[in-house]
Structures are given as structure tokens and as C-alpha cells.
C-alpha atoms as a PDB file:
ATOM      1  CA  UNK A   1      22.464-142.641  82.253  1.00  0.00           C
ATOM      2  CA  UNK A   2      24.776-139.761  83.461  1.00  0.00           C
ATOM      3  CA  UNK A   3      21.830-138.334  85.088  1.00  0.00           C
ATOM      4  CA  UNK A   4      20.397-141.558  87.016  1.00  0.00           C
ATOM      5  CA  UNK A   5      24.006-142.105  88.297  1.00  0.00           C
ATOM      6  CA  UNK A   6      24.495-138.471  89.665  1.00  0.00           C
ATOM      7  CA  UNK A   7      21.181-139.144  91.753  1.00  0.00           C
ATOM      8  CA  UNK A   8      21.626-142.886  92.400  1.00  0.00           C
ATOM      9  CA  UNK A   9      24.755-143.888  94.536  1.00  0.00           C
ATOM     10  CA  UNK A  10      24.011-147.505  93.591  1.00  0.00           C
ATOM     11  CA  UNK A  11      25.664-146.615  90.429  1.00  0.00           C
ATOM     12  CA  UNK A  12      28.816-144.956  91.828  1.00  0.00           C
ATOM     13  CA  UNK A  13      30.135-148.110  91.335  1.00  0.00           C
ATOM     14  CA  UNK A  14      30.823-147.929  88.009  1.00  0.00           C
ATOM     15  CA  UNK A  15      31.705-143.932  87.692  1.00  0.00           C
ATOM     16  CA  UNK A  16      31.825-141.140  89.055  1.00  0.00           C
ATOM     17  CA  UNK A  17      30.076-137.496  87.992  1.00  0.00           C
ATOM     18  CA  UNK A  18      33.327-135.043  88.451  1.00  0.00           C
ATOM     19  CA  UNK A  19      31.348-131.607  87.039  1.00  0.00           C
ATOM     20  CA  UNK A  20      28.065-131.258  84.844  1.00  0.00           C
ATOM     21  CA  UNK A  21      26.051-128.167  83.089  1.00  0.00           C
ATOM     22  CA  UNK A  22      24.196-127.196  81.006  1.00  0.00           C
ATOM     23  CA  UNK A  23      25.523-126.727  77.492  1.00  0.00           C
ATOM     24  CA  UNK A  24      23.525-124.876  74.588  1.00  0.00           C
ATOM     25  CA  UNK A  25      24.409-126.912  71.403  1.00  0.00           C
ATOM     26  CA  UNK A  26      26.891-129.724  70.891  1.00  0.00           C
ATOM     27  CA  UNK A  27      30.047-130.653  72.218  1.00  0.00           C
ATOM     28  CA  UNK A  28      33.317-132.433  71.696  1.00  0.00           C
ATOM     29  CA  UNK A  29      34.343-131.199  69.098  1.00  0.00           C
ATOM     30  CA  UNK A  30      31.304-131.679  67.513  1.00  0.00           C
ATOM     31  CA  UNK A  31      28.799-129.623  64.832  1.00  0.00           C
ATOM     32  CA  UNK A  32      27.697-126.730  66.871  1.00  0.00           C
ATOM     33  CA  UNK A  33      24.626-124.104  65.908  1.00  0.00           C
ATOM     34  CA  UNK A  34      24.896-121.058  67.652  1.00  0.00           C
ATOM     35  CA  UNK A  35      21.753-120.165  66.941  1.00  0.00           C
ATOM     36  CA  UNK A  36      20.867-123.447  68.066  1.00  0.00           C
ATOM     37  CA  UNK A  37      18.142-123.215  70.847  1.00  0.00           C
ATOM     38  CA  UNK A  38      18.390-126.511  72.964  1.00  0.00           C
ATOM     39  CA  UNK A  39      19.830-126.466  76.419  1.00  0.00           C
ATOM     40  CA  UNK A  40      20.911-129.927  77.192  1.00  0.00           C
ATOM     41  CA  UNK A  41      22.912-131.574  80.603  1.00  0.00           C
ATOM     42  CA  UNK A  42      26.554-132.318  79.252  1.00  0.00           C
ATOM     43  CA  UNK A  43      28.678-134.470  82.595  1.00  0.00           C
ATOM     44  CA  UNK A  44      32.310-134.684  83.167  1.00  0.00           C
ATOM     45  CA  UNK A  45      32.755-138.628  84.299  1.00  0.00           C
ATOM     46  CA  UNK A  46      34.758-140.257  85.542  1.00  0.00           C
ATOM     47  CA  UNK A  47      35.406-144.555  85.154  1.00  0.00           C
ATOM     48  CA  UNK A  48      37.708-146.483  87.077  1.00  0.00           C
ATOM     49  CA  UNK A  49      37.694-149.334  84.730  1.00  0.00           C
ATOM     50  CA  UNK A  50      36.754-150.087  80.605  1.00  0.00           C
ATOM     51  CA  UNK A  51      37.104-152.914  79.337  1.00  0.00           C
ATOM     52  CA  UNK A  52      37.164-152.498  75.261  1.00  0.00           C
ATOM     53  CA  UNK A  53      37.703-155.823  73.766  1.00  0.00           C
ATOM     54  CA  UNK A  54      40.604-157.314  74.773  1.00  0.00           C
ATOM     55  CA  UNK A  55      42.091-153.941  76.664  1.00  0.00           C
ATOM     56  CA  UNK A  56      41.287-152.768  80.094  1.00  0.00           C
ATOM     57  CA  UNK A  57      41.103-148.550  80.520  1.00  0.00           C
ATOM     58  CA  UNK A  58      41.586-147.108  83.702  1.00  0.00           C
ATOM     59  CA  UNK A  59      41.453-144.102  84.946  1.00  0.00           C
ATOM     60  CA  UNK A  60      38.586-143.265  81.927  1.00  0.00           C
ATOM     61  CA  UNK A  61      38.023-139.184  82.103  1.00  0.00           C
ATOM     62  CA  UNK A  62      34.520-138.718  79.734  1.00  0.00           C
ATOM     63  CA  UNK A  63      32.447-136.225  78.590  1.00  0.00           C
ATOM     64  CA  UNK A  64      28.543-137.298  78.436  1.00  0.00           C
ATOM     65  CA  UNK A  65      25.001-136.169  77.789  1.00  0.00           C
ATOM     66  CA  UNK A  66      21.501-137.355  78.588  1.00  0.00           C
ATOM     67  CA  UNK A  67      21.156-139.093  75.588  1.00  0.00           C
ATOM     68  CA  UNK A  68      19.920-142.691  74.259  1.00  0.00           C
ATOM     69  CA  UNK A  69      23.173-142.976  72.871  1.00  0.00           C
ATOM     70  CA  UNK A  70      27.027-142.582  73.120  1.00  0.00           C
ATOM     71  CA  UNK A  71      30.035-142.678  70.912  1.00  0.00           C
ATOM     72  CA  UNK A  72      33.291-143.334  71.147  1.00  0.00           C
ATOM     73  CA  UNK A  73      35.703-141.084  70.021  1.00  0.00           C
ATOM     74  CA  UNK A  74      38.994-140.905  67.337  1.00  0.00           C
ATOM     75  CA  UNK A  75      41.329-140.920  70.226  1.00  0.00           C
ATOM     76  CA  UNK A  76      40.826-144.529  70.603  1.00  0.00           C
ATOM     77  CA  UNK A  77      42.693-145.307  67.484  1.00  0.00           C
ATOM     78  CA  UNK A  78      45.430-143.918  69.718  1.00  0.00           C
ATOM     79  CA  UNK A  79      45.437-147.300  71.675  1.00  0.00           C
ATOM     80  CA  UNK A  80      45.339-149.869  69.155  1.00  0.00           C
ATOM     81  CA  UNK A  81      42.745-150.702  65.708  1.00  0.00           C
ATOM     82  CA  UNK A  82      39.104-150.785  65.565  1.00  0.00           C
ATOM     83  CA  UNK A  83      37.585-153.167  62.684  1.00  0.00           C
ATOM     84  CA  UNK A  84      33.627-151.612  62.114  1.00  0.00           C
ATOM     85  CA  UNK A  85      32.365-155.249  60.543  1.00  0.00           C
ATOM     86  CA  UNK A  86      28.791-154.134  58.865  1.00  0.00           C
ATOM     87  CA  UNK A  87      27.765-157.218  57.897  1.00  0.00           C
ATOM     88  CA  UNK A  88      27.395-158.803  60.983  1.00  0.00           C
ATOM     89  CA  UNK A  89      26.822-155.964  62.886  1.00  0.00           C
ATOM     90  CA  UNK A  90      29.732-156.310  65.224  1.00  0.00           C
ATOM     91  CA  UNK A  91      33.112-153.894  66.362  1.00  0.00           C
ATOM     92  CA  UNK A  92      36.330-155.173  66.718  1.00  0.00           C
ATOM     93  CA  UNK A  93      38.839-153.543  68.976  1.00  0.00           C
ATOM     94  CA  UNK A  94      42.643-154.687  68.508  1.00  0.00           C
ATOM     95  CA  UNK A  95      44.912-153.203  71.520  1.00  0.00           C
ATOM     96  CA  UNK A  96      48.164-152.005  71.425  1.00  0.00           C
ATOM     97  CA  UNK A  97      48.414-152.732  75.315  1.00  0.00           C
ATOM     98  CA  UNK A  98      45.997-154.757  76.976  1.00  0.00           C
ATOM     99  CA  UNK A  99      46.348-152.163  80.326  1.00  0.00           C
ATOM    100  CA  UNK A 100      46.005-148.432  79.528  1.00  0.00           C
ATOM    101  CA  UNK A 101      46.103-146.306  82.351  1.00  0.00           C
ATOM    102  CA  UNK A 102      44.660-142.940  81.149  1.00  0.00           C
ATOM    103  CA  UNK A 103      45.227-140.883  84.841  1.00  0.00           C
ATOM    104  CA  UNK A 104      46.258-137.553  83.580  1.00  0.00           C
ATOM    105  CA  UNK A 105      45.139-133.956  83.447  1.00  0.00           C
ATOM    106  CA  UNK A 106      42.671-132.620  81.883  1.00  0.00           C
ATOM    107  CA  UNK A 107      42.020-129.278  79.752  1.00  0.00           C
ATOM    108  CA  UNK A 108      39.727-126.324  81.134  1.00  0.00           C
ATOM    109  CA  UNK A 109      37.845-126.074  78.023  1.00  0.00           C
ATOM    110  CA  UNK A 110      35.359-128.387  75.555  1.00  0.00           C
ATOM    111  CA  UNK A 111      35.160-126.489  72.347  1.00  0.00           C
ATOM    112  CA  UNK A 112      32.960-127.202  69.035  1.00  0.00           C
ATOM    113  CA  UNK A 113      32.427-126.138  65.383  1.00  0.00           C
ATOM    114  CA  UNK A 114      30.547-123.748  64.326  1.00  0.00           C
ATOM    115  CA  UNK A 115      30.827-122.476  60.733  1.00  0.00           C
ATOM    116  CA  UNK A 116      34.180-123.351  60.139  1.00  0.00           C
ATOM    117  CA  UNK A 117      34.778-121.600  63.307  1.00  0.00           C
ATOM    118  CA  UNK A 118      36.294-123.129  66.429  1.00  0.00           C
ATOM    119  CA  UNK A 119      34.377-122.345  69.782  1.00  0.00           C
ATOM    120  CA  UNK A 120      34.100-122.634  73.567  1.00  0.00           C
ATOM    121  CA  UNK A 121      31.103-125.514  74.205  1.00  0.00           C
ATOM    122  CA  UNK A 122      31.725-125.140  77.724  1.00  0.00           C
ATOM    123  CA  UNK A 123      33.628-124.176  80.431  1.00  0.00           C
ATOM    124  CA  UNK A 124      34.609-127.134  83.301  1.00  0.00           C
ATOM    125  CA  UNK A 125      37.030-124.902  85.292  1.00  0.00           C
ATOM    126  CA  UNK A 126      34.656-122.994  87.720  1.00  0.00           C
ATOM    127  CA  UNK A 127      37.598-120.361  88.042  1.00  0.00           C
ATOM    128  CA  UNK A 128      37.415-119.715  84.496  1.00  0.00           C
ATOM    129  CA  UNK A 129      33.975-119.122  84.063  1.00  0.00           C
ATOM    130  CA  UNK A 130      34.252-115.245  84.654  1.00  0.00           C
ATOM    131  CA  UNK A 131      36.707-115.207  81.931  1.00  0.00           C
ATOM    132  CA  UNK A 132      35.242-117.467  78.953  1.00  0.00           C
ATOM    133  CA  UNK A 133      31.944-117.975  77.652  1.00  0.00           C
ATOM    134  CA  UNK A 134      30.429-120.611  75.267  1.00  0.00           C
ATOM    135  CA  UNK A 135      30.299-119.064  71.931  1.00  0.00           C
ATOM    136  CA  UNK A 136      33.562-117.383  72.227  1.00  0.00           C
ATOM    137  CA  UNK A 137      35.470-117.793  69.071  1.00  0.00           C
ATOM    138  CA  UNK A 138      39.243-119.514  69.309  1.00  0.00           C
ATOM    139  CA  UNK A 139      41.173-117.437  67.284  1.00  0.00           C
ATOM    140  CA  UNK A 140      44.822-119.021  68.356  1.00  0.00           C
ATOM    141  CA  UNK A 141      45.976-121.988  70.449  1.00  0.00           C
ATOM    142  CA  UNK A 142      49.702-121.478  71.647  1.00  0.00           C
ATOM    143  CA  UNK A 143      51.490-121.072  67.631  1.00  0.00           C
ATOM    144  CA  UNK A 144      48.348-122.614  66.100  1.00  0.00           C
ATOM    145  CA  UNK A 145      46.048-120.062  64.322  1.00  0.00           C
ATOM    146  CA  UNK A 146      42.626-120.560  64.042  1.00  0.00           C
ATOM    147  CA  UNK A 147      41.479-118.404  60.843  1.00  0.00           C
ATOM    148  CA  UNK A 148      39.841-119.244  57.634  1.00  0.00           C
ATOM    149  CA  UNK A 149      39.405-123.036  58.730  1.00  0.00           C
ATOM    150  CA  UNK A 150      38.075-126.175  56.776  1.00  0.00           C
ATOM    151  CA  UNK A 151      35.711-128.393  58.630  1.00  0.00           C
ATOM    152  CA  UNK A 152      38.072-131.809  57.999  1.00  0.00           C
ATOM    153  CA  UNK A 153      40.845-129.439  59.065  1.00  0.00           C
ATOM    154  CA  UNK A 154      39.712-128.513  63.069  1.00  0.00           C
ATOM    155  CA  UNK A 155      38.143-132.500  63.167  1.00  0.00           C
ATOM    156  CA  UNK A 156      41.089-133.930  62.410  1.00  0.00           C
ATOM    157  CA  UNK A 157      43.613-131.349  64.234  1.00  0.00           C
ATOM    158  CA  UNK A 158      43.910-131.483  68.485  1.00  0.00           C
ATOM    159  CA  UNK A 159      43.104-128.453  69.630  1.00  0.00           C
ATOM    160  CA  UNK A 160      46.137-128.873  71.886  1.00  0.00           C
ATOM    161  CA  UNK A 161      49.220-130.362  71.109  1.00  0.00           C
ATOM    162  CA  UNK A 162      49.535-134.031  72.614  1.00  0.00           C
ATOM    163  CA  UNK A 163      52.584-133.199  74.895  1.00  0.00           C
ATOM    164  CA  UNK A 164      51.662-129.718  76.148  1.00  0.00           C
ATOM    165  CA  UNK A 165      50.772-128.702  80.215  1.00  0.00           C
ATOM    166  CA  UNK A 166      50.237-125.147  79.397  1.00  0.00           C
ATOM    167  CA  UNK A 167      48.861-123.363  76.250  1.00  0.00           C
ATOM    168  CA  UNK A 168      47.884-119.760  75.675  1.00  0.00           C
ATOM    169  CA  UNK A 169      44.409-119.318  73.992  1.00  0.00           C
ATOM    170  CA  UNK A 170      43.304-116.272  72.188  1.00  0.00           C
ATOM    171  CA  UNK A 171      39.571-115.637  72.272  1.00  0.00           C
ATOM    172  CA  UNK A 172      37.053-113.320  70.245  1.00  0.00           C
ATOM    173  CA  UNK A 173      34.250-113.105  72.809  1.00  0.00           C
ATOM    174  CA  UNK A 174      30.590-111.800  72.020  1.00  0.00           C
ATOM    175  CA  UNK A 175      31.341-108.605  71.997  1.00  0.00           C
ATOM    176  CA  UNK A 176      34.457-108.982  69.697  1.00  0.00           C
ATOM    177  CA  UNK A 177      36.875-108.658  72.726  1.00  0.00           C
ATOM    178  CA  UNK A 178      39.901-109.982  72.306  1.00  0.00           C
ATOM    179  CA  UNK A 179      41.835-111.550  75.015  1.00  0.00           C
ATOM    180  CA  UNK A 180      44.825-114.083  75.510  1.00  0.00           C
ATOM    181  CA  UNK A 181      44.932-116.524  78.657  1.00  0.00           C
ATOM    182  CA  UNK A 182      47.451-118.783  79.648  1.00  0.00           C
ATOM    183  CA  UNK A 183      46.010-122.077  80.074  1.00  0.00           C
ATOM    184  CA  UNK A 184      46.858-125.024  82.132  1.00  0.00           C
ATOM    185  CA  UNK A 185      45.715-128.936  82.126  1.00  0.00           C
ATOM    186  CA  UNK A 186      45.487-130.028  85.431  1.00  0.00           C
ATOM    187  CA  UNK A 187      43.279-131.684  88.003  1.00  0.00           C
ATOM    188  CA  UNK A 188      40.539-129.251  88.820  1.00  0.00           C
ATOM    189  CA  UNK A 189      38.158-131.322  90.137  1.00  0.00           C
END
């Protein structure tokens, strides 16, 4: 669907594409393969408007894929409960707020699991592109260390804190480089 809207401005309507590229492996936090040979299209979107049961998003920042299929993610337990009802097939969102304006900044970085290792999936900051590659391994986020990890642990752990603006990330790139870089979320679109 990403992919239809970037080339149809029909659909513009209903979001915008703010960045997109290629992305070897998963993302979002996600199961990631380095070895893992498929290239896929991952897109940065953008919706004005959700409506999620009774509650009304706006200002929705995504990440997406050309897939059948989406998900939604564990942050939305962050606005209210979800109720997964099996039997009848049916999912039951129950707001905190009915209005949730999400319109804030955004990280530089999507990362993934690999091996009980946290990585860079991608880089959405076009200035930081010289600097990071996916596959580098996060070794430290700001006073968070990133070593001898469980699985459950880096799933259920932000890899930023929920009130920081700035964050310095240490890296182990390919080539077992080790750098620190202060990072910023912001509007870099």
C-alpha cells in the first residue's frame, strides 16, 4: 500500500510518504538475520488522522513495508487497553483520551534484534548515513548498556528513554569500530 500511495497522489489523502529505502532484514524492533538475504522497501509515513475504536490519532508518524499485512505496535497500550476477543474474531480498543495528538519528533535510527544483539535496521536521517550503517551493533544508549542481552529484555525495553531529546549512542560497526554520537530526535524530514 505504501508503495501505490508514493506513486498515486489520489492517495495523499490519507498519508503522506516522509522517507523510504531499502532495508535488508526486519525492522522495528523486530527479529533480524544478518545473514538474511532479502532486500525489501521499508517507508517512513506519515497520517493526519486514525481513528482506533473510539480514539482519533493525529499526527500518526509510521514505519511500513510492502507487505499484505501490518501490525500495530506495544506503544498503543500507551493510549488506553486493547481486548484481542478470539472467539469472535474481533479487537477491542478502550482509550484513555478519545483525541491523541502524536506531533512530535522523531529518532534518527530504526534498530532490530539480531542474536540477542541490538542493531541499526536503518538509517532515516540522510545526514547520518555516512556515519551509521545497518548491521552496526548498539553497544550503549545514553547510561543504558547493551551487552549480554535477553531477547524479552531489548522487546520489552525503549531503546530511548520516553522523555529524552538527545541521547548518545555507542556503536560497534562492521569492522569492530567503535564510535559514540550524540543523537538528537527532531524533525528531519
Amino acid at each position: 500500500m505504501a508503495r501505490e500511495a508514493a506513486a498515486n497522489p489520489a492517495l495523499a489523502r490519507y498519508f503522506a510518504v516522509l522517507d523510504s529505502g531499502k532495508i535488508k532484514g526486519s525492522n522495528s524492533l523486530s527479529v533480524y538475520d544478518r545473514n538474511i538475504e532479502t532486500i525489501e522497501t521499508h517507508y517512513r509515513l506519515l497520517l493526519p488522522e486514525m481513528h482506533i475504536g473510539p480514539a482519533i490519532f493525529q499526527n500518526v508518524r509510521a514505519q511500513s513495508m510492502d507487505k499484505s499485512y501490518n501490525a500495530l505496535g506495544v506503544e498503543l497500550l500507551k493510549y488506553g487497553a486493547c481486548i484481542l476477543d478470539n472467539k469472535n474474531k474481533r479487537f477491542y480498543f478502550l482509550p484513555d483520551e478519545t483525541l491523541v495528538n502524536l506531533d512530535e519528533k522523531e529518532w534518527p535510527l530504526s534498530f532490530g534484534l539480531s542474536d540477542d544483539d541490538l542493531i541499526i535496521t536503518y538509517v532515516w536521517d540522510p545526514r547520518l548515513r555516512d556515519t551509521f550503517e545497518t548491521g552496526d551493533q548498539v553497544l550503549a544508549i545514553g547510561q543504558h548498556t547493551y551487552s549480554s542481552n535477553n531477547f524479552c529484555d531489548l522487546l520489552s525495553r525503549p531503546p530511548f528513554p520516553e522523555s529524552a531529546t538527545s541521547e548518545e549512542i555507542t556503536i560497534k560497526d562492521k569492522k569492530g569500530i567503535i564510535k559514540k554520537v550524540l543523537l538528537k530526535k527532531e524533525d528531519y524530514d
